[in-house]
Structure formats: C-alpha cells, structure tokens
N, C-alpha and C. Protein backbone atom coordinates (compact mmCIF):
# COMPACT_ATOMS: atom_id res chain seq x y z
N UNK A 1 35.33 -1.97 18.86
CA UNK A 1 33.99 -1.64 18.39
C UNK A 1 33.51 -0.40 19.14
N UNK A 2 33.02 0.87 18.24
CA UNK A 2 32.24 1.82 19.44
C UNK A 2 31.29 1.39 20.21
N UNK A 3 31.38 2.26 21.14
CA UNK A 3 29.84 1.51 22.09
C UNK A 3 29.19 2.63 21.42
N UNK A 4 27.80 2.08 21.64
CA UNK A 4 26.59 2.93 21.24
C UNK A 4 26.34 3.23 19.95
N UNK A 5 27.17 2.27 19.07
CA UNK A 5 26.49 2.40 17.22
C UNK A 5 26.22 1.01 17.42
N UNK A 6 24.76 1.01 16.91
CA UNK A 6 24.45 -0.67 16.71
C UNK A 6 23.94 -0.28 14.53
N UNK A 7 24.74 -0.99 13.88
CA UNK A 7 24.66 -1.21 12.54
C UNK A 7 23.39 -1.39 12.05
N UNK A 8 22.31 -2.73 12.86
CA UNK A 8 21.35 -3.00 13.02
C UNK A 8 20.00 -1.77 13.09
N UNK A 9 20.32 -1.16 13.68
CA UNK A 9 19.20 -0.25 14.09
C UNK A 9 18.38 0.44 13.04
N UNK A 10 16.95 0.62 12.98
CA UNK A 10 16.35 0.53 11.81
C UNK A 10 16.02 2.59 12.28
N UNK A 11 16.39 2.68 13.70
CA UNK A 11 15.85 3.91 13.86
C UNK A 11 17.07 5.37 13.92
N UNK A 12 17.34 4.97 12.18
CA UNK A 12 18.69 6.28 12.22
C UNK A 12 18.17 7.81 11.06
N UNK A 13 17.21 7.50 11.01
CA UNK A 13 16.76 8.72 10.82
C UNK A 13 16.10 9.47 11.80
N UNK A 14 16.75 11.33 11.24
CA UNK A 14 16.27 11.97 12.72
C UNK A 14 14.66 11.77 12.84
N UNK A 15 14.34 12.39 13.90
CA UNK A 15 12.94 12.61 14.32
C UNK A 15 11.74 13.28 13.13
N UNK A 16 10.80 12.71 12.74
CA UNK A 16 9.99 13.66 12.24
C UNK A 16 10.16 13.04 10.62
N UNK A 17 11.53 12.52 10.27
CA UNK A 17 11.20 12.27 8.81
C UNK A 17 11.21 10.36 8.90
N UNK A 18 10.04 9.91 8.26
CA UNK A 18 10.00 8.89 8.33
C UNK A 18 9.34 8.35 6.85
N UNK A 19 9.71 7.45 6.57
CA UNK A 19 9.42 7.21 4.71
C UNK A 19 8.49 5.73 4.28
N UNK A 20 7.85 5.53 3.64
CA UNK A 20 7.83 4.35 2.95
C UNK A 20 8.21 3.77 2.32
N UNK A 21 8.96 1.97 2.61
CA UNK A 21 9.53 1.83 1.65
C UNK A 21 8.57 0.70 0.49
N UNK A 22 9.17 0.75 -0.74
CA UNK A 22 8.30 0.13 -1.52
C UNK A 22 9.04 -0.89 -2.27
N UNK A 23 8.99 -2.36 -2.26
CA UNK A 23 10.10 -2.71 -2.80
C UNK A 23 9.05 -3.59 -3.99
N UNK A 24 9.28 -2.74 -5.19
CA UNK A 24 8.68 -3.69 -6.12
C UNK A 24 8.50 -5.01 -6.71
N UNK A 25 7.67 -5.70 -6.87
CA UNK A 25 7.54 -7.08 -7.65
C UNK A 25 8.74 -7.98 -7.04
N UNK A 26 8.64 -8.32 -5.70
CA UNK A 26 9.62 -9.07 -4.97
C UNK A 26 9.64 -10.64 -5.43
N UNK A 27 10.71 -11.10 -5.98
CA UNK A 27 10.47 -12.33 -6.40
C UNK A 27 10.29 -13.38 -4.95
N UNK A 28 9.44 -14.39 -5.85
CA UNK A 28 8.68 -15.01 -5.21
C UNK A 28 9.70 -15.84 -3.74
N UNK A 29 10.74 -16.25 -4.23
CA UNK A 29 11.34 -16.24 -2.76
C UNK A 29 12.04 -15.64 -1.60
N UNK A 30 11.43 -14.45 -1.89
CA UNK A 30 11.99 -13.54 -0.93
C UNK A 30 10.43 -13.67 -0.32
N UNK A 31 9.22 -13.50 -0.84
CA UNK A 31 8.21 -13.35 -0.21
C UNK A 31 8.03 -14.79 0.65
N UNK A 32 8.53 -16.21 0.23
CA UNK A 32 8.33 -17.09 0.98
C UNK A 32 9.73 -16.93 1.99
N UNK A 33 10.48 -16.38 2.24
CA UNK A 33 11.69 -15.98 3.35
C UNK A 33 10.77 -15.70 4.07
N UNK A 34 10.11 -14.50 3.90
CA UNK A 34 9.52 -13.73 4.50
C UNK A 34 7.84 -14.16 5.12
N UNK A 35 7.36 -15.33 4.40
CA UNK A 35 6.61 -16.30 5.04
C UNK A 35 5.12 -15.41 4.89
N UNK A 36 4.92 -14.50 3.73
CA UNK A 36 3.57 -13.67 3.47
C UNK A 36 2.85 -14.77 3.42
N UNK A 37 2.27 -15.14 2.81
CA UNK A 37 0.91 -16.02 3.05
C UNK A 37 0.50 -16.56 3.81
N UNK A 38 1.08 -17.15 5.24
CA UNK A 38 0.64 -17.05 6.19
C UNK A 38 0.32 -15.82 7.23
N UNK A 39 0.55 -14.50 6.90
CA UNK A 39 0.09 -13.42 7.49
C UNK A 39 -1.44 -13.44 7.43
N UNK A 40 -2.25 -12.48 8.12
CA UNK A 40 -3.22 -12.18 7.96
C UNK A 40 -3.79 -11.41 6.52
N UNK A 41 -4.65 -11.71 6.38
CA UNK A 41 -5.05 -10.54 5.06
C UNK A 41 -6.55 -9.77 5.26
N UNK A 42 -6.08 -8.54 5.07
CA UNK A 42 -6.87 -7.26 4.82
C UNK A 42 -7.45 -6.67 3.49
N UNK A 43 -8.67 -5.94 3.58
CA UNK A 43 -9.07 -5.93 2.30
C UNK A 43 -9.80 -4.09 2.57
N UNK A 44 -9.99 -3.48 1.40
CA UNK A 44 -10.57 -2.12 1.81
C UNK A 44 -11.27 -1.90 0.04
N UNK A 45 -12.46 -0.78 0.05
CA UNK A 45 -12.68 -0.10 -0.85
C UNK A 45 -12.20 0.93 -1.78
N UNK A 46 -12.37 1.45 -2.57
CA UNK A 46 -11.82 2.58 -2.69
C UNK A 46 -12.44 3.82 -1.50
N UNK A 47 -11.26 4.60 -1.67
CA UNK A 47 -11.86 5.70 -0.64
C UNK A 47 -10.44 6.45 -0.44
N UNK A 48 -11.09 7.37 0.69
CA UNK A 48 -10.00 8.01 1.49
C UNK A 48 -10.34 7.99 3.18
N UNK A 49 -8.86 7.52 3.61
CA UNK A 49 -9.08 7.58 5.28
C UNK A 49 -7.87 7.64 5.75
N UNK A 50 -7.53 8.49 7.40
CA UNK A 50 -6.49 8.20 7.79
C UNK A 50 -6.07 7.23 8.35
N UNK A 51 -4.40 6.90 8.41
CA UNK A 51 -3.75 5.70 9.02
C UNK A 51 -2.60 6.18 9.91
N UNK A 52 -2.61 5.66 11.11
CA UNK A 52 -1.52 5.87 12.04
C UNK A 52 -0.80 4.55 12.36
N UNK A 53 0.67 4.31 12.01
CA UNK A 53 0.55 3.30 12.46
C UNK A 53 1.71 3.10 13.38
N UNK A 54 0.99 2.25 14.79
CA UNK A 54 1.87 2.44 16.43
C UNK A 54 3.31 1.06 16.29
N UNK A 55 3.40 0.47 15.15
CA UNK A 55 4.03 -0.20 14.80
C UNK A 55 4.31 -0.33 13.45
N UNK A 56 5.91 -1.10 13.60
CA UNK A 56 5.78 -1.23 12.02
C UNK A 56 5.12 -2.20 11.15
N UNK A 57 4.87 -1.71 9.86
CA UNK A 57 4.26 -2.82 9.18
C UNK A 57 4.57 -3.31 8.12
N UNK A 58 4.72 -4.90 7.25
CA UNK A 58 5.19 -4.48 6.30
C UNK A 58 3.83 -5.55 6.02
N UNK A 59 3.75 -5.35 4.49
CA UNK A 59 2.29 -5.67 4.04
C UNK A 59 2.82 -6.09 2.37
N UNK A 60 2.15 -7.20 1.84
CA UNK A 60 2.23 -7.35 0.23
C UNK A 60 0.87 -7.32 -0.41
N UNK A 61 0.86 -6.42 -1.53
CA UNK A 61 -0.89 -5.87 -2.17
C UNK A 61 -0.98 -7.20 -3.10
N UNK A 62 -2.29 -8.10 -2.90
CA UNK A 62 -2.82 -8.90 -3.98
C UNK A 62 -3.06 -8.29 -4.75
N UNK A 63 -3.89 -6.75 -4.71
CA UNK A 63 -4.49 -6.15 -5.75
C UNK A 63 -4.86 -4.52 -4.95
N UNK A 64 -5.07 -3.96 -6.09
CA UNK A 64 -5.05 -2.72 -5.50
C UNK A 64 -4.47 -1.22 -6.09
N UNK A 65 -4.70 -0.49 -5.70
CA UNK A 65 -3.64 0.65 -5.72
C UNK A 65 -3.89 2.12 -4.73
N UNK A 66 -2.52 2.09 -3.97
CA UNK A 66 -3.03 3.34 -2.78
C UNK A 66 -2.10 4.40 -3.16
N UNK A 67 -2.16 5.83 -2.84
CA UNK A 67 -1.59 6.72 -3.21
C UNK A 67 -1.46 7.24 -1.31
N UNK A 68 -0.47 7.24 -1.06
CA UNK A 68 -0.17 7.42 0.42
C UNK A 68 0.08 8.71 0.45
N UNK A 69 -0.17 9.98 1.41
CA UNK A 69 -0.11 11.25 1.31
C UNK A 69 0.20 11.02 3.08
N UNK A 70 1.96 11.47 3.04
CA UNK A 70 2.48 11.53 4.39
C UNK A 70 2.29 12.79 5.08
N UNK A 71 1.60 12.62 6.20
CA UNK A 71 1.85 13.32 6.88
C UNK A 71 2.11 14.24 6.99
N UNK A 72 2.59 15.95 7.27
CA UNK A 72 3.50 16.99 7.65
C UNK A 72 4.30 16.73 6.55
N UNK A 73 4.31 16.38 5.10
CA UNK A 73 4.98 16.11 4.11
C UNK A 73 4.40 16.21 2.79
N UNK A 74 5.30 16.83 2.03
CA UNK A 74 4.12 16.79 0.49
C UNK A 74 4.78 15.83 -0.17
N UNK A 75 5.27 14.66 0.38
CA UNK A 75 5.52 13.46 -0.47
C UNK A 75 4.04 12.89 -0.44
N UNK A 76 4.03 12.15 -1.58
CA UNK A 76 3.03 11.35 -1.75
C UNK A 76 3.81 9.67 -2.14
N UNK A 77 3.55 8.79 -1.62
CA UNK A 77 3.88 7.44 -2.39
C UNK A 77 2.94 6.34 -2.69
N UNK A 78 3.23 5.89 -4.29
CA UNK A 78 2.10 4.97 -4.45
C UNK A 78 2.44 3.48 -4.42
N UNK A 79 1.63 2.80 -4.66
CA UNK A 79 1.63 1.47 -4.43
C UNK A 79 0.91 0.90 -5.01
N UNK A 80 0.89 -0.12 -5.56
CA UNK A 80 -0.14 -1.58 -5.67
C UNK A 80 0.00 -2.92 -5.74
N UNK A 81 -0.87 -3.87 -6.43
CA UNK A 81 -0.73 -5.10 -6.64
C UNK A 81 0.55 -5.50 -6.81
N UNK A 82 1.51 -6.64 -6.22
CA UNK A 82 2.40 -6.93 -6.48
C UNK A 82 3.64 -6.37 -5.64
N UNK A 83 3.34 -5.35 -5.27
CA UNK A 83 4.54 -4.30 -3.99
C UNK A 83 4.52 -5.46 -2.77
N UNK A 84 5.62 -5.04 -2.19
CA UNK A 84 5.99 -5.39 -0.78
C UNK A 84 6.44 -4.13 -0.25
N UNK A 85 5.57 -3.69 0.91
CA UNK A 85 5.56 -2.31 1.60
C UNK A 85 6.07 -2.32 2.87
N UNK A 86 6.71 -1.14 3.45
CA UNK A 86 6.97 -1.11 4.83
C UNK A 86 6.83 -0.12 5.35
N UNK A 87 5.60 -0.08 6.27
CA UNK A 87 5.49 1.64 6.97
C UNK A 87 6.20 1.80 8.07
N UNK A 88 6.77 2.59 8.64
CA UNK A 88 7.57 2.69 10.06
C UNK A 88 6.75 3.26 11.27
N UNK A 89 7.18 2.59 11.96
CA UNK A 89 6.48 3.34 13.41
C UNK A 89 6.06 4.16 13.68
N UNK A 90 4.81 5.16 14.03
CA UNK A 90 4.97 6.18 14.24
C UNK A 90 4.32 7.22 12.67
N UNK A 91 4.40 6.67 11.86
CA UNK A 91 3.89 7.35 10.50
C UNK A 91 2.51 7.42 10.55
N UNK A 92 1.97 8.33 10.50
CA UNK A 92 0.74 9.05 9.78
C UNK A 92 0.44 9.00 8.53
N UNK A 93 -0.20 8.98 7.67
CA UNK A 93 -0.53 9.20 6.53
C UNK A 93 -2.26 9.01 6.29
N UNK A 94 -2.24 9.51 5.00
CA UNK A 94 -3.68 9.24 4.01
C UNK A 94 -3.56 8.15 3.27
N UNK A 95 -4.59 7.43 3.18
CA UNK A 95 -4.48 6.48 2.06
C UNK A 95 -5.86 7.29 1.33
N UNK A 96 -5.14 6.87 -0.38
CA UNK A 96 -6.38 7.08 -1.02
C UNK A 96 -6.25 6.07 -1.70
N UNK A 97 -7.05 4.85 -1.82
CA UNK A 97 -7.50 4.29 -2.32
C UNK A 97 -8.29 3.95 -3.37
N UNK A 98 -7.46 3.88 -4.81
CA UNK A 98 -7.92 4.24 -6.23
C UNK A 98 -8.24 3.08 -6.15
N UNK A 99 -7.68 1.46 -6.29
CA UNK A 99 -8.38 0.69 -6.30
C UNK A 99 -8.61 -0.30 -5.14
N UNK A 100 -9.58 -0.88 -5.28
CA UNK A 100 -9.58 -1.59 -3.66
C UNK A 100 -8.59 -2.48 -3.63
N UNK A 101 -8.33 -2.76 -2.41
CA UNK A 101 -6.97 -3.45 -1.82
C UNK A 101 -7.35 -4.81 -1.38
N UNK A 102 -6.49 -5.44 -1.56
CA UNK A 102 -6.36 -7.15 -0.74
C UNK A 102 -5.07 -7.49 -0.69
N UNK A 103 -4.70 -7.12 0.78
CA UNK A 103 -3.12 -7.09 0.78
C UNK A 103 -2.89 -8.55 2.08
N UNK A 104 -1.87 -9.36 2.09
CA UNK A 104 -1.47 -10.00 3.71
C UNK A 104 -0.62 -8.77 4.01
N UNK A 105 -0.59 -8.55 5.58
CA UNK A 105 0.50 -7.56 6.40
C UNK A 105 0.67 -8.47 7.57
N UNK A 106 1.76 -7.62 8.14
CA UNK A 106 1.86 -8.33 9.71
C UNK A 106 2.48 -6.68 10.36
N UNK A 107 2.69 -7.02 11.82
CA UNK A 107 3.33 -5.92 12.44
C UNK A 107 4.25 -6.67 13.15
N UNK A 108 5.04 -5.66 13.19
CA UNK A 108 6.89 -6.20 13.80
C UNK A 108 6.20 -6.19 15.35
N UNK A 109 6.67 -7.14 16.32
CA UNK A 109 6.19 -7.34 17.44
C UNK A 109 7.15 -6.37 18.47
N UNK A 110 7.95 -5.57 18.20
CA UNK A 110 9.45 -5.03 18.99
C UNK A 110 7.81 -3.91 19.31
C-alpha cells in the first residue's frame, strides 16, 4: 500500500477550488441512513446574504429555492425543495434566496 494516499480523503482537490454538491431527490432511504430528521432545522426569507462556512455541511431543503453564487467563481449553483446538499469547508458563497427555505442540516464534527 503507498504511504500517504488515503482513498478516503474528501480533501483532493487543489486549494481554492471547492464545489457544491447537489444530490437530487434522494430516495427516502438514503435520507433515513443518513438520519435527516433528526438534525436541526433552519428556516430563512427570501433575500440575499453572505455564507462562510468553517465546516462542512450537508443540509436537505423542505422547501425553498437558493441560487448559490461561489465565491472568486462565476459558477452559480441552484437548489431547492427536495435536494440533499453539501458545502465544503472553507466555501464562501452568496445565497440568494428566491424562495424561502426550511431545510434540516448538520455540520461534520472533524
């Protein structure tokens, strides 16, 4: 086995590019694997505001729809009701918030 490749490691992209992932309309037992409804849940207006986030997060939208504007990036990614999201460490972005949100999230404790 080499030393110093761990397969595992979520941090193999270089520095600086970091993405959202969006995994659509996750059937329902992957979301109970994953034990969402007992997370906390968050709720917002429409609007626009920034988000930094010092951990990762992954979050599922009850309702909603955000248009994420990354960072040092002219990607934009959207989202809503029904997504299962994951922001990475360290990401910046805009949320604009077309419709208001009611999402559960949690943050990875590493």
């Amino acid at each position: 086995m080499a030393s110093g490749s761990n397969p595992d490691s979520m941090d193999t992209e270089p520095p600086g590019v970091l993405s959202i992932a969006v995994e659509r309309n996750p059937p329902e037992s992957r979301l109970q694997q994953l034990g969402v409804k007992s997370w906390p849940k968050w709720g917002c207006p429409p609007g626009k505001f920034p988000v930094k986030f010092d951990a990762r997060q992954t979050c599922y939208l009850l309702k909603g729809k955000v248009r994420a504007h990354i960072k040092g990036s002219s990607e934009c990614v959207e989202f809503g009701a029904g997504d299962l999201v994951v922001f990475p460490k360290g990401l910046s972005c805009t949320w604009d918030v077309v419709a208001a949100v009611d999402k559960y999230y949690k943050f990875d404790s590493s």
